[in-house]
Protein backbone atom coordinates (compact mmCIF):
# COMPACT_ATOMS: atom_id res chain seq x y z
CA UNK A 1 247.34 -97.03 124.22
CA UNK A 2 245.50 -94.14 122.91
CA UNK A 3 246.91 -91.24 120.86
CA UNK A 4 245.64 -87.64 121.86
CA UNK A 5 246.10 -84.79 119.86
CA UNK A 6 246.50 -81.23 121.78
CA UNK A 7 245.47 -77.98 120.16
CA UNK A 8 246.47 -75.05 121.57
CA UNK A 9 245.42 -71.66 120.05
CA UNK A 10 246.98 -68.45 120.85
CA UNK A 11 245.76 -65.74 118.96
CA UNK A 12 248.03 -62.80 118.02
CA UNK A 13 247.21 -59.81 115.68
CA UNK A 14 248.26 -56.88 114.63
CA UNK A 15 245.95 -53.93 114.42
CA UNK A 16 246.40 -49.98 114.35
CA UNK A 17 245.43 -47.01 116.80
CA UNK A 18 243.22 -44.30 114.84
CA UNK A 19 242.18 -40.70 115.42
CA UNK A 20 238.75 -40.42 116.79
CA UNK A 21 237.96 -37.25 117.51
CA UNK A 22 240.48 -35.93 120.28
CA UNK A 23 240.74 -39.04 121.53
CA UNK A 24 242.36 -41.87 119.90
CA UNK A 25 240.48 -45.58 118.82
CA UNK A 26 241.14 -49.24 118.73
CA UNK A 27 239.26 -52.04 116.93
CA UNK A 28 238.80 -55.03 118.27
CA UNK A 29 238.96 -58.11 116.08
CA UNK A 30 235.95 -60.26 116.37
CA UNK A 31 237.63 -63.11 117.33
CA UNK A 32 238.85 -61.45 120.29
CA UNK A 33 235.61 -59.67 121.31
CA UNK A 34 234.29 -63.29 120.62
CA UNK A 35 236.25 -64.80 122.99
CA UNK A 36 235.67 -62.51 126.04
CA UNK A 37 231.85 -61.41 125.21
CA UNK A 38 232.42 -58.29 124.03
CA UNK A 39 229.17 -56.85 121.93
CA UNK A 40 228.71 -52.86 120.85
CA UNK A 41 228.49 -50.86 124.06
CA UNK A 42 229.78 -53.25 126.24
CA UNK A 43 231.42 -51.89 129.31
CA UNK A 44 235.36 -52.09 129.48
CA UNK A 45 237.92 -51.42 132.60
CA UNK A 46 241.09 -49.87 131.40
CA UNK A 47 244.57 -49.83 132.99
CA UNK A 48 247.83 -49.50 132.98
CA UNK A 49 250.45 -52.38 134.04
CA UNK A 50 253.73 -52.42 133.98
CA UNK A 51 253.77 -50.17 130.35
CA UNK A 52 250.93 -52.40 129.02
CA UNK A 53 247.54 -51.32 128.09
CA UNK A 54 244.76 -54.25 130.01
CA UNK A 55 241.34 -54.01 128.41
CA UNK A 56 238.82 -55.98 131.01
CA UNK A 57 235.25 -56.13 129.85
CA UNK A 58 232.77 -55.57 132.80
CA UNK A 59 230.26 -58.09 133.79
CA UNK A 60 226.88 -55.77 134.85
CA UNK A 61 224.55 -56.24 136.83
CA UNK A 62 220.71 -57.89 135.52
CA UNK A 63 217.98 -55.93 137.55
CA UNK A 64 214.51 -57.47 137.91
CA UNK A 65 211.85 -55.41 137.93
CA UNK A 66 210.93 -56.16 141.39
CA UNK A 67 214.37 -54.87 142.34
CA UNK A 68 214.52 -51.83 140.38
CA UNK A 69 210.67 -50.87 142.42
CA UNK A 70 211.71 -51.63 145.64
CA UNK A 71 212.25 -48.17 146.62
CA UNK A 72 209.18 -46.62 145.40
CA UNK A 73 206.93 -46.01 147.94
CA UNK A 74 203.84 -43.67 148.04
CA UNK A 75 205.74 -40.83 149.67
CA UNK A 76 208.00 -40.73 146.20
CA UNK A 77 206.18 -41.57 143.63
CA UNK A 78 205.10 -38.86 141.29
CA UNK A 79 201.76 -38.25 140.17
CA UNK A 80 200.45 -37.53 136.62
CA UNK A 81 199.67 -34.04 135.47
CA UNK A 82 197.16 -31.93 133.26
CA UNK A 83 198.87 -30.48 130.29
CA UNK A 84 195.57 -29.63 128.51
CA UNK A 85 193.25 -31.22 126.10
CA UNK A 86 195.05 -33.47 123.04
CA UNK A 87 196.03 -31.73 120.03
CA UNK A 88 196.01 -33.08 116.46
CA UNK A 89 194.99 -36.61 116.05
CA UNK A 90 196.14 -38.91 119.61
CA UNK A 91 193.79 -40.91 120.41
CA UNK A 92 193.54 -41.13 124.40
């Protein structure tokens, strides 16, 4: 007979809503941004359910570089243009 132990963590803080701007801000703690990947200028979906606020961080999209050139094609691609001989010190 074996004896298991069973954690289970539920995390629960308390934090404040502050003026930013017009608009107002929450911090996240970092063990909550921790938990659902959440890094500066990560994308969030907000809403509204039943009188509570959902944060949802948004999983985007990796583009390869082949997919992001797909498109171009010699009838839109711009060409390079003259804007006169280099001034100062570049080096061309």
């Amino acid at each position: 007979m074996g004896i298991f132990n069973v954690y289970t963590l539920e995390l629960n803080m308390r934090t404040r809503i502050k003026k930013w701007g017009n608009s107002l801000g929450l911090r996240i703690p970092k063990t909550f941004a921790d938990e659902i990947n959440l890094k500066e200028n990560s994308s969030i979906e907000m809403m509204m359910q039943q009188g509570t606020l959902l944060i949802t961080p948004v999983t985007e999209r990796e583009w390869s570089l082949e997919e992001l050139l797909v498109g171009v094609t010699d009838e839109n691609r711009r060409h390079e243009w003259e804007t006169g001989p280099a001034e100062g010190e570049e080096s061309w």
